[in-house]
Protein backbone atom coordinates (compact mmCIF):
# COMPACT_ATOMS: atom_id res chain seq x y z
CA UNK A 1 106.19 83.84 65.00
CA UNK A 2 108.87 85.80 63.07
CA UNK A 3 105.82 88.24 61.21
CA UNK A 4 104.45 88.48 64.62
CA UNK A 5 107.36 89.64 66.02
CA UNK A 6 107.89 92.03 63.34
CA UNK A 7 104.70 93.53 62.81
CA UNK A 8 104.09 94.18 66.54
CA UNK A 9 107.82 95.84 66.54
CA UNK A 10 106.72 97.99 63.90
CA UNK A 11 103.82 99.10 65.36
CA UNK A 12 105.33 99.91 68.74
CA UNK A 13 108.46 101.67 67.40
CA UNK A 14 106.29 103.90 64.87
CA UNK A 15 103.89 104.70 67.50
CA UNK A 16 103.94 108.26 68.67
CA UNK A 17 105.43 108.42 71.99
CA UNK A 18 107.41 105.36 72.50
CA UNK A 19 111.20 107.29 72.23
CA UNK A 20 109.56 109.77 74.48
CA UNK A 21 108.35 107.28 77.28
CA UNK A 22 111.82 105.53 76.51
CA UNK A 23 113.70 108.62 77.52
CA UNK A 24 111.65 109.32 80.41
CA UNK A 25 112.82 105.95 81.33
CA UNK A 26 116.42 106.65 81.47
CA UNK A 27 115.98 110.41 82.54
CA UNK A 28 113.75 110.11 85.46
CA UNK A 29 115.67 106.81 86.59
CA UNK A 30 119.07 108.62 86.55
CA UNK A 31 117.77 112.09 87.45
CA UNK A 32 116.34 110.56 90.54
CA UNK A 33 119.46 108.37 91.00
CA UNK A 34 121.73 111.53 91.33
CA UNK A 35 119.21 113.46 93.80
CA UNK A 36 119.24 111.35 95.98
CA UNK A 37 122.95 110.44 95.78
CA UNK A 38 123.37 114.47 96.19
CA UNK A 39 121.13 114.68 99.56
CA UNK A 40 123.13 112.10 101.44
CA UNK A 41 126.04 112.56 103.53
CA UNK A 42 128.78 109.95 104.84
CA UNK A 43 130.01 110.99 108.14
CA UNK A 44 134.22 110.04 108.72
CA UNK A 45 132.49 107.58 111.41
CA UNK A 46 131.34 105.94 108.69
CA UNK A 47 127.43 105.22 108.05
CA UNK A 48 125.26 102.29 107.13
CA UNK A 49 123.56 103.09 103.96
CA UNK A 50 123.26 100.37 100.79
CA UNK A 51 125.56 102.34 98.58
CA UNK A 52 124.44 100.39 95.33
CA UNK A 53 120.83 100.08 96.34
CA UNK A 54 121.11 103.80 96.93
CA UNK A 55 122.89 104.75 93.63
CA UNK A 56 119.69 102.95 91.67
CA UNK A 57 116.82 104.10 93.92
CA UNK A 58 116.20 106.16 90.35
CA UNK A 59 113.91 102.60 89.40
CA UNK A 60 111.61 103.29 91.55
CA UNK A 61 110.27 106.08 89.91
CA UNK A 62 111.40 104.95 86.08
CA UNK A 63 109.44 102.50 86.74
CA UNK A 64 106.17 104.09 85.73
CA UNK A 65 107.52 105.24 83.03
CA UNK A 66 107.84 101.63 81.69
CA UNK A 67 104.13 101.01 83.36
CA UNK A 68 102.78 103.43 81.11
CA UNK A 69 104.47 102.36 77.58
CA UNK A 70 103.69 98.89 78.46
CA UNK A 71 100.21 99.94 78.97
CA UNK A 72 99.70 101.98 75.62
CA UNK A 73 101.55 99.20 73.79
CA UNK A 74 98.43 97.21 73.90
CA UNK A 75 95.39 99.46 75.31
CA UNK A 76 96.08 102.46 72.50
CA UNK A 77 94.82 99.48 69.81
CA UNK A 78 91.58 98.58 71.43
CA UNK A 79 91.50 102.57 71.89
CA UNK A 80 91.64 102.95 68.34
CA UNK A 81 90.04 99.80 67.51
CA UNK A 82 93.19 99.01 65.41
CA UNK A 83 93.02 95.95 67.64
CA UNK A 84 90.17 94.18 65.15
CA UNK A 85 92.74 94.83 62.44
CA UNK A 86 95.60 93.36 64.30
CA UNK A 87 93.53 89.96 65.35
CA UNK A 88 92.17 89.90 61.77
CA UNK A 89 95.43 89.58 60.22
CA UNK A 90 97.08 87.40 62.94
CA UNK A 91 94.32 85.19 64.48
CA UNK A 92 96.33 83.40 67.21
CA UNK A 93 95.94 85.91 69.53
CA UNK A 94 98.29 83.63 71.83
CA UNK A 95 101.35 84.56 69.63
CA UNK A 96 100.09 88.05 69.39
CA UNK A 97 100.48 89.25 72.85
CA UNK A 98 104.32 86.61 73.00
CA UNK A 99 105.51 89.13 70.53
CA UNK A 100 104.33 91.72 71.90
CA UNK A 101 105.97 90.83 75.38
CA UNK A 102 108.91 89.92 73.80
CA UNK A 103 109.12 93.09 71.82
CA UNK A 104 108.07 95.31 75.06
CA UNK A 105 110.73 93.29 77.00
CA UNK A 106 113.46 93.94 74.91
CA UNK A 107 112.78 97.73 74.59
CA UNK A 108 112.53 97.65 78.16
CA UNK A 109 116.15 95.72 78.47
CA UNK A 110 117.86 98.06 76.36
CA UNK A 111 116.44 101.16 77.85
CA UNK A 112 116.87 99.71 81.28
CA UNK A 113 120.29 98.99 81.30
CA UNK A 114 121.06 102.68 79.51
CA UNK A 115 118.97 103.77 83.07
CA UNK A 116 120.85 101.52 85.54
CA UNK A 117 124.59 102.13 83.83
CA UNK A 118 123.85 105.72 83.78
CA UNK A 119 122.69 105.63 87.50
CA UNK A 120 125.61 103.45 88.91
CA UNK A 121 127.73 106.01 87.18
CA UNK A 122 126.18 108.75 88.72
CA UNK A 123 126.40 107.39 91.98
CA UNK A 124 130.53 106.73 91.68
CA UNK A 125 130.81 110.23 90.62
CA UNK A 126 128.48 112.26 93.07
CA UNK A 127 128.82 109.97 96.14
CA UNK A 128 132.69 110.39 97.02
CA UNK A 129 131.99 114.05 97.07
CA UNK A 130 129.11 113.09 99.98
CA UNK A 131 131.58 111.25 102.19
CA UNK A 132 131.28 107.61 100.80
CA UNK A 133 135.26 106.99 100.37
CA UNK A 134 137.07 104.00 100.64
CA UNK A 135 138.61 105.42 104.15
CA UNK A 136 134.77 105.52 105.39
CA UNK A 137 134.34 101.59 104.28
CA UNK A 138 133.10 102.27 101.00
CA UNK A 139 134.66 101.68 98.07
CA UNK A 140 134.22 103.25 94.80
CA UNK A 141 130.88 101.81 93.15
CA UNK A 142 132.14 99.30 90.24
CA UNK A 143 130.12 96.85 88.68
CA UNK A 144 133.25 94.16 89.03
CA UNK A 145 131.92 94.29 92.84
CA UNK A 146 129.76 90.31 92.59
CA UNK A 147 126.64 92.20 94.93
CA UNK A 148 126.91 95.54 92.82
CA UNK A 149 126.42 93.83 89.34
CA UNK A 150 123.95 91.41 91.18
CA UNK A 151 121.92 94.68 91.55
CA UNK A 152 122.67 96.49 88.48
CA UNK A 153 121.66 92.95 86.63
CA UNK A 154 118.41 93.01 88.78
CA UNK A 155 117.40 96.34 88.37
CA UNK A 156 117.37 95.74 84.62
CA UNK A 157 115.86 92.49 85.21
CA UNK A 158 112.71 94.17 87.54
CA UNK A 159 112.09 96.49 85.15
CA UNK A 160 111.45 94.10 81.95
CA UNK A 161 109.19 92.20 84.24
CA UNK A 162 107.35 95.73 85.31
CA UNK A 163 106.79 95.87 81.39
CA UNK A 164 105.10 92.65 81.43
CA UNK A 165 103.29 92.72 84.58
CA UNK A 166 101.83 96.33 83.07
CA UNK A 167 101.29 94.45 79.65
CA UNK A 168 99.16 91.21 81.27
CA UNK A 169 97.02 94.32 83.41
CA UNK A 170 96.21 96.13 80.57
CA UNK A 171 95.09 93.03 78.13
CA UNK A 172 93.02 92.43 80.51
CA UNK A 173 91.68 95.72 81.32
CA UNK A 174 92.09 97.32 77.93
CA UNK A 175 91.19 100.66 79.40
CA UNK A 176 94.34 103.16 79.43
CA UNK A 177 94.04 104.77 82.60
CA UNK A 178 92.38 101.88 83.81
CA UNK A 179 95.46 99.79 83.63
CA UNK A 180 97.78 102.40 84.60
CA UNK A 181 95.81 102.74 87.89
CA UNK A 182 95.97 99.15 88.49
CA UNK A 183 99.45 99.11 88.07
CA UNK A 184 100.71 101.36 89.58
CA UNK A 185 98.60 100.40 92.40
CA UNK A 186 99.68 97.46 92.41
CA UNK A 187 103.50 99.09 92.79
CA UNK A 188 102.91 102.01 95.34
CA UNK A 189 100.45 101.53 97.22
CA UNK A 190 100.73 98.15 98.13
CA UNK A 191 104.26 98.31 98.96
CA UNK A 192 103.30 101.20 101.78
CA UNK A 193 100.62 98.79 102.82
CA UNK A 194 102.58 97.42 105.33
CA UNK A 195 103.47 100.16 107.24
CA UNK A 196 99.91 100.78 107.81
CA UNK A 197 99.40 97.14 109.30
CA UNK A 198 100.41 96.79 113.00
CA UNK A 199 100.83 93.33 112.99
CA UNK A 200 104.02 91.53 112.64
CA UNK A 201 103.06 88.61 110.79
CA UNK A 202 100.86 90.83 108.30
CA UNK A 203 103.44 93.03 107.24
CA UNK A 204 106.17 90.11 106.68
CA UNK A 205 103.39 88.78 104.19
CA UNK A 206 102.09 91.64 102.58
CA UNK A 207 105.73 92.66 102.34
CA UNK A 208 106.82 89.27 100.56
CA UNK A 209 103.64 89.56 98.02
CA UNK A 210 104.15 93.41 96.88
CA UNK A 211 105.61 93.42 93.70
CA UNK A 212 108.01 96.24 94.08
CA UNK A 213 109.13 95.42 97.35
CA UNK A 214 109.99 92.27 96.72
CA UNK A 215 111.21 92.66 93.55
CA UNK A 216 113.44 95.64 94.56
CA UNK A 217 114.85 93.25 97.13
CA UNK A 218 117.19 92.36 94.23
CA UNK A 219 119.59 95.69 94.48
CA UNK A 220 120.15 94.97 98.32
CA UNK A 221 123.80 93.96 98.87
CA UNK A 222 124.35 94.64 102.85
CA UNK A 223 122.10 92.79 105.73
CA UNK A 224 120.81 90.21 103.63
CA UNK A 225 119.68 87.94 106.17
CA UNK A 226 117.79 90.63 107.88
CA UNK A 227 115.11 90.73 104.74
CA UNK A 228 111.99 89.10 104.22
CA UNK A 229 113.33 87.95 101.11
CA UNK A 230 116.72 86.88 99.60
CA UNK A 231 117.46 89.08 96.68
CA UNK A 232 116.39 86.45 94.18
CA UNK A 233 113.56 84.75 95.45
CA UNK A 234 112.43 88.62 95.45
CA UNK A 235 112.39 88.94 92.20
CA UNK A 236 110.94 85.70 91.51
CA UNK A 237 107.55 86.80 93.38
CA UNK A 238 107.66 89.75 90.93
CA UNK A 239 108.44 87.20 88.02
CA UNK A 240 105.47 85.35 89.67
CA UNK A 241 103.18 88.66 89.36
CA UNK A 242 104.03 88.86 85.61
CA UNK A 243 103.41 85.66 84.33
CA UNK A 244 99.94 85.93 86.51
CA UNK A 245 98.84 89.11 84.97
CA UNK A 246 99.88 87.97 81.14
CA UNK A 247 98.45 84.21 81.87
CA UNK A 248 95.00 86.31 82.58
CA UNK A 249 95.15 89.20 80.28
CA UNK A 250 96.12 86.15 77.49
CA UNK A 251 92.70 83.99 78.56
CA UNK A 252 90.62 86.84 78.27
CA UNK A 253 92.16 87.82 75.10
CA UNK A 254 91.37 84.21 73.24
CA UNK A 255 87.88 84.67 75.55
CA UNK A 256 86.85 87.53 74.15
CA UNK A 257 85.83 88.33 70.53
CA UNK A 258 88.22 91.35 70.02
């Protein structure tokens, strides 16, 4: 397993584009992180919002960012055909796409928690300026707070299992754009699905099953009882979606013959 792991880091890290999507990761996460703490305002009457939750709605779009290198990390080789190669040299195609996800995970872990630091930091700086003071019932954002590391851990957390859900969709696929439509189908649009469904019962279920709104049930930290899903059990029915997607992408992959 150890030359698997190392030849598919070395193929990932000298691929062109990886620091790039990487970047974006942290950038767009953070970038959208401090918009949206700028275009809020805490009244001295105080006001309800999820200050943490708020402070790291920047996933939500860094999030296809990770989509899209998880994607490339596997469909750019069957673009190329470098994938014959690759399953030549290492025939247990099994232990090809582990280290791949475990090489893709970590990436995403590091670059993730760079994102989700740099976004709770943004949100302690920028927010007091927007009204959110201790006087108004909200203290300073500090990850020594048990529900404000509980989200900062999840973010990271939802976004290493974003890689691998994106990673099982495009094994299976193999197409590029393809498996980035899937995907981020699979994010967007069917977490707005609900709101198009008038019935009760079908939007608490489509609602539990969408991967990102379940998932990012994880950074909530006020009115817990009040969700469809407790924080964790949220991110389990993403964790649920992952191991899905790479259990099917990793049966067609010993199914097919490249």
């Amino acid at each position: 397993m150890r030359h698997h792991l190392h030849a598919e880091w070395t193929k990932l890290r000298t691929v062109t584009g990886t620091g790039r999507l990487l970047f974006a990761v942290v950038a767009l996460t953070v970038a959208m992180s401090a918009a949206a703490a700028a275009t809020v305002f805490c009244p001295s009457a105080g006001c309800g919002y999820d200050v943490p939750k708020l402070s790291l709605i920047g996933v939500q779009v860094g999030q296809a960012a990770v989509a899209i290198l998880a994607v490339l990390a596997i469909s750019g080789e069957y673009g190329t055909g470098m994938i014959r190669t690759t399953l030549a040299a290492m025939p247990r195609r099994a232990a090809v796409l582990a280290a791949k996800a475990a090489v893709l995970a970590g990436l995403t872990l590091a670059a993730g928690t760079v994102a989700v630091l740099g976004s709770v930091l943004t949100g302690r700086l920028i927010l007091p300026g927007k009204g959110f003071t201790p006087a108004h019932g909200h203290p300073l954002l500090s990850l020594a707070d048990g529900p404000t590391l509980r989200a900062a851990v999840g973010s990271v957390l939802y976004l290493a299992l974003i890689a691998l859900l994106s990673l099982g969709v495009a094994t299976a696929v193999r197409d590029s754009a393809t498996a980035i439509g899937v995907v981020l189908g699979l994010l967007y649009v069917l977490s707005i699905l609900p709101l198009m469904i008038a019935d009760p019962g079908w939007q608490l279920f489509l609602w539990r099953i969408s991967p990102m709104n379940a998932g990012l049930a994880v950074q909530a930290t006020t009115r817990l009882s009040s969700l469809p899903l407790s924080p964790w059990a949220g991110l389990g029915v993403l964790a649920a979606w992952a191991a899905a997607a790479l259990l099917g992408g990793g049966s067609l992959l010993r199914l097919r013959d490249t």
